[in-house]
C-alpha atoms as a PDB file:
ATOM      1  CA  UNK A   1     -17.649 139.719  68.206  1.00  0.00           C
ATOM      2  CA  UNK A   2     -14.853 141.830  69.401  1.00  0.00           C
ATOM      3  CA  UNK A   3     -13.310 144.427  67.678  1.00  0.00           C
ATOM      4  CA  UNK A   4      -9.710 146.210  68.159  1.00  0.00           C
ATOM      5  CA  UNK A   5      -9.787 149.878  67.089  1.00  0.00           C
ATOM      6  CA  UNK A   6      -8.790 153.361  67.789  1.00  0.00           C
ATOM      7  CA  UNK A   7     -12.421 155.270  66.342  1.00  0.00           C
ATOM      8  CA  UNK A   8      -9.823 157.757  65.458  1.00  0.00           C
ATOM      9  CA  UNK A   9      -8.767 155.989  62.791  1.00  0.00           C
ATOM     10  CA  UNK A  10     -11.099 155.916  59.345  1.00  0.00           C
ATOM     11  CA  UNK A  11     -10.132 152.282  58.555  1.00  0.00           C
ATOM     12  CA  UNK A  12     -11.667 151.127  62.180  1.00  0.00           C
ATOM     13  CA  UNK A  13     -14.602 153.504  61.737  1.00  0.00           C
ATOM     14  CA  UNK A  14     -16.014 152.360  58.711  1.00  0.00           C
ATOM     15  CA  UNK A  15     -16.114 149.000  60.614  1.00  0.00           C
ATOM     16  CA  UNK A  16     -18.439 150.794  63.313  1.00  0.00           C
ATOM     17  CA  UNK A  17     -20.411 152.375  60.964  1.00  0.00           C
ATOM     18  CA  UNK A  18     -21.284 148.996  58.907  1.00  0.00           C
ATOM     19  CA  UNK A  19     -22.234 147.364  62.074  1.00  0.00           C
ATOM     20  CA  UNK A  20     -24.288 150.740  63.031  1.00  0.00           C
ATOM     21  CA  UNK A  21     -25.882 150.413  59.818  1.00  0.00           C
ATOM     22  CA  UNK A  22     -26.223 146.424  59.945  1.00  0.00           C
ATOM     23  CA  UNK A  23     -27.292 146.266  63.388  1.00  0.00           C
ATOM     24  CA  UNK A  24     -24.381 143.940  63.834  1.00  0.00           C
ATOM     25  CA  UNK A  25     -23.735 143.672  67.585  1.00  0.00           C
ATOM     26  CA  UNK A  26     -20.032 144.023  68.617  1.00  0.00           C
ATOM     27  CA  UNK A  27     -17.818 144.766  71.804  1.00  0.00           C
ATOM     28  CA  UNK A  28     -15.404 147.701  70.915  1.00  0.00           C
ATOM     29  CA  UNK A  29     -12.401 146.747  72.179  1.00  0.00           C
ATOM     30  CA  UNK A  30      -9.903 150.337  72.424  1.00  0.00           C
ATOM     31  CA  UNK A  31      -6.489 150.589  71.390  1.00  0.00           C
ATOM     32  CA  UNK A  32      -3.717 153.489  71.283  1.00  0.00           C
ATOM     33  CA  UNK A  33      -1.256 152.739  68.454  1.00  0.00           C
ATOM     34  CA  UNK A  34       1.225 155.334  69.580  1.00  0.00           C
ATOM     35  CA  UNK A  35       1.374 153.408  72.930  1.00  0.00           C
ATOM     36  CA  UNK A  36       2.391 150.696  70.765  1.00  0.00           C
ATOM     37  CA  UNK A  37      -0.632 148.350  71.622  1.00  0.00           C
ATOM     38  CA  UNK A  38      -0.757 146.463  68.932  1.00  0.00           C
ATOM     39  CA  UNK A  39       2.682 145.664  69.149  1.00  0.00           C
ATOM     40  CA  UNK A  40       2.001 143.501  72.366  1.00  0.00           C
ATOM     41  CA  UNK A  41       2.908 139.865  72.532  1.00  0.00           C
ATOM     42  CA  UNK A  42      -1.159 139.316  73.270  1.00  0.00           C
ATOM     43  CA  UNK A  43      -2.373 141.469  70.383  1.00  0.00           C
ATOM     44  CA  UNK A  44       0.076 139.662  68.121  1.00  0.00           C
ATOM     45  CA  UNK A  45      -0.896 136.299  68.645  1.00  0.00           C
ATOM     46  CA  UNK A  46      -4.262 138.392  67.436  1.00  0.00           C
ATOM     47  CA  UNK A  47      -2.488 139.679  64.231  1.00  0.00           C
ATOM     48  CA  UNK A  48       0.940 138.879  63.675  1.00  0.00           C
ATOM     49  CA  UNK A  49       1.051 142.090  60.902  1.00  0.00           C
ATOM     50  CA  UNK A  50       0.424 144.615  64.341  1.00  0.00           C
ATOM     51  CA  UNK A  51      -2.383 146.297  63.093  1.00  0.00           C
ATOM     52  CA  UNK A  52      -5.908 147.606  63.310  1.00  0.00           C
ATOM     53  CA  UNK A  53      -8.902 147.202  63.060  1.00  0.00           C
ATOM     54  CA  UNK A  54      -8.971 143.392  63.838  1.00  0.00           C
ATOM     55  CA  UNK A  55     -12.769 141.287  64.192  1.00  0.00           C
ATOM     56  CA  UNK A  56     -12.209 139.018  66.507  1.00  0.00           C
ATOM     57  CA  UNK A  57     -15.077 136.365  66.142  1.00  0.00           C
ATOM     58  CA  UNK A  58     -16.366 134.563  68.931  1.00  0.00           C
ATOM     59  CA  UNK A  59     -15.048 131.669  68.367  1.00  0.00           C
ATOM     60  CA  UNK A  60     -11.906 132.670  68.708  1.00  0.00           C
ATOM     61  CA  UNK A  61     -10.870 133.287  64.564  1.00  0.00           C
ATOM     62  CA  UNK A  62      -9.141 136.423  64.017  1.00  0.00           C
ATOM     63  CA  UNK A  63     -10.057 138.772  60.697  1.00  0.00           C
ATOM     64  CA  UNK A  64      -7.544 141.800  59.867  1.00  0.00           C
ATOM     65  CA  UNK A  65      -7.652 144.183  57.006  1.00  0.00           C
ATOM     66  CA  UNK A  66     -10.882 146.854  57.301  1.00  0.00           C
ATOM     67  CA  UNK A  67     -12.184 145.980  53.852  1.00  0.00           C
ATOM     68  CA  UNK A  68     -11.856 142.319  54.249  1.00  0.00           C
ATOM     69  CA  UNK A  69     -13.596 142.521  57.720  1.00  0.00           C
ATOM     70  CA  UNK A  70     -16.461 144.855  55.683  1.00  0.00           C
ATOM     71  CA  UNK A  71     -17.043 141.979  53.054  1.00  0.00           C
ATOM     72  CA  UNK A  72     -17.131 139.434  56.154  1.00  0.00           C
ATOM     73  CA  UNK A  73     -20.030 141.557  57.613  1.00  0.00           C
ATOM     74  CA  UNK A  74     -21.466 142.653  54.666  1.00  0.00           C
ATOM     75  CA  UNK A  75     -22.152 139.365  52.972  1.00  0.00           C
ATOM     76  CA  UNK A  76     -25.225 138.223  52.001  1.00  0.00           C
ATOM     77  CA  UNK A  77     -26.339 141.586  52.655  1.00  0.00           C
ATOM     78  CA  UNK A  78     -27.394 144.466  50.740  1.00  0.00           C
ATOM     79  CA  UNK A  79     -24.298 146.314  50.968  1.00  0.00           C
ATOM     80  CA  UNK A  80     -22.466 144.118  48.549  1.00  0.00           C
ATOM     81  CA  UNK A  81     -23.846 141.524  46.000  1.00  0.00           C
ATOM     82  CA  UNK A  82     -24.325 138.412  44.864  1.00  0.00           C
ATOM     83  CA  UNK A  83     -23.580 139.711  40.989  1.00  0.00           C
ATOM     84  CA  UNK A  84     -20.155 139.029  39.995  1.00  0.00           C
ATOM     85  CA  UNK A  85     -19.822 141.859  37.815  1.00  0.00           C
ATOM     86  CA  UNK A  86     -21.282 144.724  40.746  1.00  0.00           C
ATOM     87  CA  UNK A  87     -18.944 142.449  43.323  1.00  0.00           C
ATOM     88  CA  UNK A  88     -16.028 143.323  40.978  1.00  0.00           C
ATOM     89  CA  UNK A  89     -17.200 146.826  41.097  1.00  0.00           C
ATOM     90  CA  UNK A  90     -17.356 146.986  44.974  1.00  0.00           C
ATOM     91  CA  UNK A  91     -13.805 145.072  45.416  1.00  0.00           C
ATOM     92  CA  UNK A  92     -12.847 147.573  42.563  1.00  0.00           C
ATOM     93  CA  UNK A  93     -13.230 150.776  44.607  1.00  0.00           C
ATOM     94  CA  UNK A  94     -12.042 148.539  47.724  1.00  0.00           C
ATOM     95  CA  UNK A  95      -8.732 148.570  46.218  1.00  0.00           C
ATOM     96  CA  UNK A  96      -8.615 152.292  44.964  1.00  0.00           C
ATOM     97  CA  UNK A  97      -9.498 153.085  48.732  1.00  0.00           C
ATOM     98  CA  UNK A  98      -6.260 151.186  49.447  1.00  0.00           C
ATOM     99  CA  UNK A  99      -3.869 152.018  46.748  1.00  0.00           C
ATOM    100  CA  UNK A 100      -5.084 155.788  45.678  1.00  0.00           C
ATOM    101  CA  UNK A 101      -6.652 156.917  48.435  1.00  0.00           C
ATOM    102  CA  UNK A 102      -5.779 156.122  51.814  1.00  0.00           C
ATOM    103  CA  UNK A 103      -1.802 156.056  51.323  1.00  0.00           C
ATOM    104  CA  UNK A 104      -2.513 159.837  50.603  1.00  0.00           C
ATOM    105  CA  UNK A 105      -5.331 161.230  52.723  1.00  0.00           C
ATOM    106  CA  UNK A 106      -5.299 159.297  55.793  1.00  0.00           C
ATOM    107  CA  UNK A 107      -1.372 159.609  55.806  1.00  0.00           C
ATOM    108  CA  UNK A 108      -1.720 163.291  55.597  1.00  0.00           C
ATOM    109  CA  UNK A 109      -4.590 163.162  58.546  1.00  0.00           C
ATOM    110  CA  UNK A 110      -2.207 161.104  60.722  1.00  0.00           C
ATOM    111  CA  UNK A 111       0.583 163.597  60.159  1.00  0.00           C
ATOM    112  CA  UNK A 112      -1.751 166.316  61.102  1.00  0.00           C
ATOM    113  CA  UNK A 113      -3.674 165.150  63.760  1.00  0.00           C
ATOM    114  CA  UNK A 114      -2.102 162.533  65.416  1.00  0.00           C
ATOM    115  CA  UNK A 115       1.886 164.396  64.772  1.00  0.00           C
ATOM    116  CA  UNK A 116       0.832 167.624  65.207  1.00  0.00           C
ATOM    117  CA  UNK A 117       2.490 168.494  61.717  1.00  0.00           C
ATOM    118  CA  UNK A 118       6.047 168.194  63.117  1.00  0.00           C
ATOM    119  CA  UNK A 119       8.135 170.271  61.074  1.00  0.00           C
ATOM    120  CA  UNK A 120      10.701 167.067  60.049  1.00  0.00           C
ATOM    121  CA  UNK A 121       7.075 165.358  58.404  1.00  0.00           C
ATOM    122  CA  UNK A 122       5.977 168.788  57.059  1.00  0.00           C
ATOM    123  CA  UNK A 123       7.585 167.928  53.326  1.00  0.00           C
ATOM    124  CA  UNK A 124       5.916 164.308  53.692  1.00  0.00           C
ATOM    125  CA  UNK A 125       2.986 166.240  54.809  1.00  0.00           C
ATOM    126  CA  UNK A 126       2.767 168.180  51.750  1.00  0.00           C
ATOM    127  CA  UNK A 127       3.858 165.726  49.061  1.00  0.00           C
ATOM    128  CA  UNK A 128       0.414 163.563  50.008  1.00  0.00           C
ATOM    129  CA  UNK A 129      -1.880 166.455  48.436  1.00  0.00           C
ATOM    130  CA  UNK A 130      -1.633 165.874  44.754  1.00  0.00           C
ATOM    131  CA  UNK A 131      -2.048 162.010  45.454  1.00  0.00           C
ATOM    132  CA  UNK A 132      -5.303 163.049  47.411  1.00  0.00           C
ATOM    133  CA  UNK A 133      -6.463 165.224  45.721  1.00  0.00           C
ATOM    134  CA  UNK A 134      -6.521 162.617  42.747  1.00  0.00           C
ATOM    135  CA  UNK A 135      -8.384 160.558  44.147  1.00  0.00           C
ATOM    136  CA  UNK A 136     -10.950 163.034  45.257  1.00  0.00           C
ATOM    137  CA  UNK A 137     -10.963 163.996  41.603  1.00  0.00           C
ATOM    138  CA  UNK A 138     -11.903 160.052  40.588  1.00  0.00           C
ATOM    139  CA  UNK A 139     -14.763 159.926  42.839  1.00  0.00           C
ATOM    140  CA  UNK A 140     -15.943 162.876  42.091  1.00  0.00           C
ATOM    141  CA  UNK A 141     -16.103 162.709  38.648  1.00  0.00           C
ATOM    142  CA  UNK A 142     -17.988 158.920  39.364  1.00  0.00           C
ATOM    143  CA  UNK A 143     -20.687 160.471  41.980  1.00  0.00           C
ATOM    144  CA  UNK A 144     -21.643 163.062  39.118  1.00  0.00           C
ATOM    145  CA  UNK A 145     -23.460 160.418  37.329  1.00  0.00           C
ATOM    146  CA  UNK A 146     -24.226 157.984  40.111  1.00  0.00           C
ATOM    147  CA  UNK A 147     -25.123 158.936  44.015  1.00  0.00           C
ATOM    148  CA  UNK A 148     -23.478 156.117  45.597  1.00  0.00           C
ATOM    149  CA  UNK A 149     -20.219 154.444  44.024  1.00  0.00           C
ATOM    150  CA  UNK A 150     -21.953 151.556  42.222  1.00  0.00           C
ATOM    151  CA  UNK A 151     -24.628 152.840  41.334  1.00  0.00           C
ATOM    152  CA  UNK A 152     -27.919 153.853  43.291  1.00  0.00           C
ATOM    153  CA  UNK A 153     -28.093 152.141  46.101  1.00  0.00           C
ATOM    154  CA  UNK A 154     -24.969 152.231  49.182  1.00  0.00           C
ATOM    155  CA  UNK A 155     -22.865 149.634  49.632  1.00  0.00           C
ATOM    156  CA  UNK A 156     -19.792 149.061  51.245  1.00  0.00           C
ATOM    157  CA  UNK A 157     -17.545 150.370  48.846  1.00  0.00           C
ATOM    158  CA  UNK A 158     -19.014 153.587  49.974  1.00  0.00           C
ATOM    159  CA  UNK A 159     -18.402 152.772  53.827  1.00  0.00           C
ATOM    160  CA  UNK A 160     -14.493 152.107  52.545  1.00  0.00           C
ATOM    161  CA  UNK A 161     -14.039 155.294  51.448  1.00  0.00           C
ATOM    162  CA  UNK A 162     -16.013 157.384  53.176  1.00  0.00           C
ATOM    163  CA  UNK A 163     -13.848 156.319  56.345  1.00  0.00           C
ATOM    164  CA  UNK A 164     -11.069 159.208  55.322  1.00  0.00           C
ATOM    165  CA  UNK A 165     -12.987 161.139  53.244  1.00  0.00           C
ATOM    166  CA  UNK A 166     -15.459 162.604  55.268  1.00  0.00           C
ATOM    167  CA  UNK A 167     -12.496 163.557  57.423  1.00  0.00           C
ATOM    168  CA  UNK A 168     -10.643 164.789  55.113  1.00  0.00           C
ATOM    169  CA  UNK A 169     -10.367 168.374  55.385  1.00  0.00           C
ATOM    170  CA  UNK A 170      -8.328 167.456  58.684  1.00  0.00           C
ATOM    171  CA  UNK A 171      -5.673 166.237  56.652  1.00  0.00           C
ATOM    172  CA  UNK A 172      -5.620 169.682  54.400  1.00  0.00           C
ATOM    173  CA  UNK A 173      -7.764 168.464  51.641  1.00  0.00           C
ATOM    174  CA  UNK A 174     -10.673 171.479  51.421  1.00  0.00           C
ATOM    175  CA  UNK A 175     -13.909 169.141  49.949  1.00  0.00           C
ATOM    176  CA  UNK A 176     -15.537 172.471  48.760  1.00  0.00           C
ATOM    177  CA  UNK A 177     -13.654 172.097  45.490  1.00  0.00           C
ATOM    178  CA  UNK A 178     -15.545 168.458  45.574  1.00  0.00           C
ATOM    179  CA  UNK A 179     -19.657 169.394  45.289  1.00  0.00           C
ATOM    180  CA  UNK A 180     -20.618 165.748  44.308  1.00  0.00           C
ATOM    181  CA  UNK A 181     -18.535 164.321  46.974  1.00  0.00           C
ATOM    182  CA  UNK A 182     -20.440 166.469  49.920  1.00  0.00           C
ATOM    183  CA  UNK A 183     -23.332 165.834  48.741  1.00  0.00           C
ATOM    184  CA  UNK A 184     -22.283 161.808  49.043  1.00  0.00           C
ATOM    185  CA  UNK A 185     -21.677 162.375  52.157  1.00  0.00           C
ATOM    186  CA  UNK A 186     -24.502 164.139  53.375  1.00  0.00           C
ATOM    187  CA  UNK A 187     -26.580 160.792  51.588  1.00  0.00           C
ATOM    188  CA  UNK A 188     -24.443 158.904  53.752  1.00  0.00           C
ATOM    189  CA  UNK A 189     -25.390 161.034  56.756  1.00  0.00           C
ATOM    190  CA  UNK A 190     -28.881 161.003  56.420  1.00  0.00           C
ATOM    191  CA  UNK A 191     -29.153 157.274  56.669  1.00  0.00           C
ATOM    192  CA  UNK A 192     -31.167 156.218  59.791  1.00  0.00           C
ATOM    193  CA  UNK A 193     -28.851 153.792  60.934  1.00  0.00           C
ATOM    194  CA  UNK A 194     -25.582 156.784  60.621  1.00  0.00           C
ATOM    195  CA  UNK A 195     -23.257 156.662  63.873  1.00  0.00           C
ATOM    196  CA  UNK A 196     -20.438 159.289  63.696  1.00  0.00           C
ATOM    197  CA  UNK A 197     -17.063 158.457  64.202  1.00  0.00           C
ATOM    198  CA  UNK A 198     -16.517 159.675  67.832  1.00  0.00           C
END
């Protein structure tokens, strides 16, 4: 299996770290979105919506989206579940990654470390903090009572959002103000199969 990434990016790290953790063999195929690479004719034919990460399987079919290509991988695994009510729990945080989190603190990381903060994004830049740190707030008022999101044990809602989180701090959001959330993180960490994102 191939897949298209920058390991830059949270959303095509968490797919790294899922195979890591999986022992799921893949070819890591490098791409530079500000070189406009996934904007290429060949690329997409790949994925017509000119984004990664992208699992290309080997038989040619094409998966986009990092938390649909997570719940390819991860099925039948023990990083999701065959119980519909914990699946709805998994897909649950899957969408708050999405929709609460990412728009907010991997926006804010791209503007900082990809931009360089350029002064024209700076009000954009700033406006993303009290959406971030909202969603910090949710999961760490979750991972008080519970180590992993779902309960005990890790699953891939955790790899979703762990992607930007554990990264945070580069787009301004200080995780110090977030105890239950580094200590998440260092459980994370501390698994045997952990790869780091570069």
């Amino acid at each position: 299996m191939n897949v298209y990434g920058d390991l830059n990016s949270g959303n095509c790290y968490k797919i790294k770290l899922l195979a890591a953790i999986l022992n799921i063999e893949i070819q890591w195929v490098d791409v530079d979105i500000l070189a406009k690479e996934t904007q290429t004719t060949e690329f997409l034919k790949k994925n017509p919506n000119g984004k990664i990460p992208l699992l290309e399987l080997s038989e040619g079919l094409c998966i986009s989206e990092s938390n649909a290509i997570l719940n390819y991988l991860a099925h039948n695994t023990a990083l999701s579940s065959t119980d519909n009510y914990r699946h709805a729990k998994i897909l649950q945080w899957q969408f708050f990654e999405q929709y609460s989190h990412e728009p907010y603190i991997a926006v804010a990381r791209f503007i900082a470390k990809y931009l360089g903060l350029p002064p024209e994004r700076e009000k954009e830049y700033k406006s993303k903090q009290i959406g971030g740190h909202k969603a910090l707030t949710v999961m760490e008022q979750q991972l008080l009572h519970t180590p992993f999101l779902v309960g005990e044990q890790l699953t891939i809602a955790d790899i979703s959002l762990y992607g930007y989180t554990h990264v945070a701090h580069e787009g301004g959001f200080d995780l110090d103000d977030y105890p239950a959330i580094k200590k998440w993180i260092q459980r994370i960490k501390n698994h045997p199969r952990y790869v780091s994102m570069v």
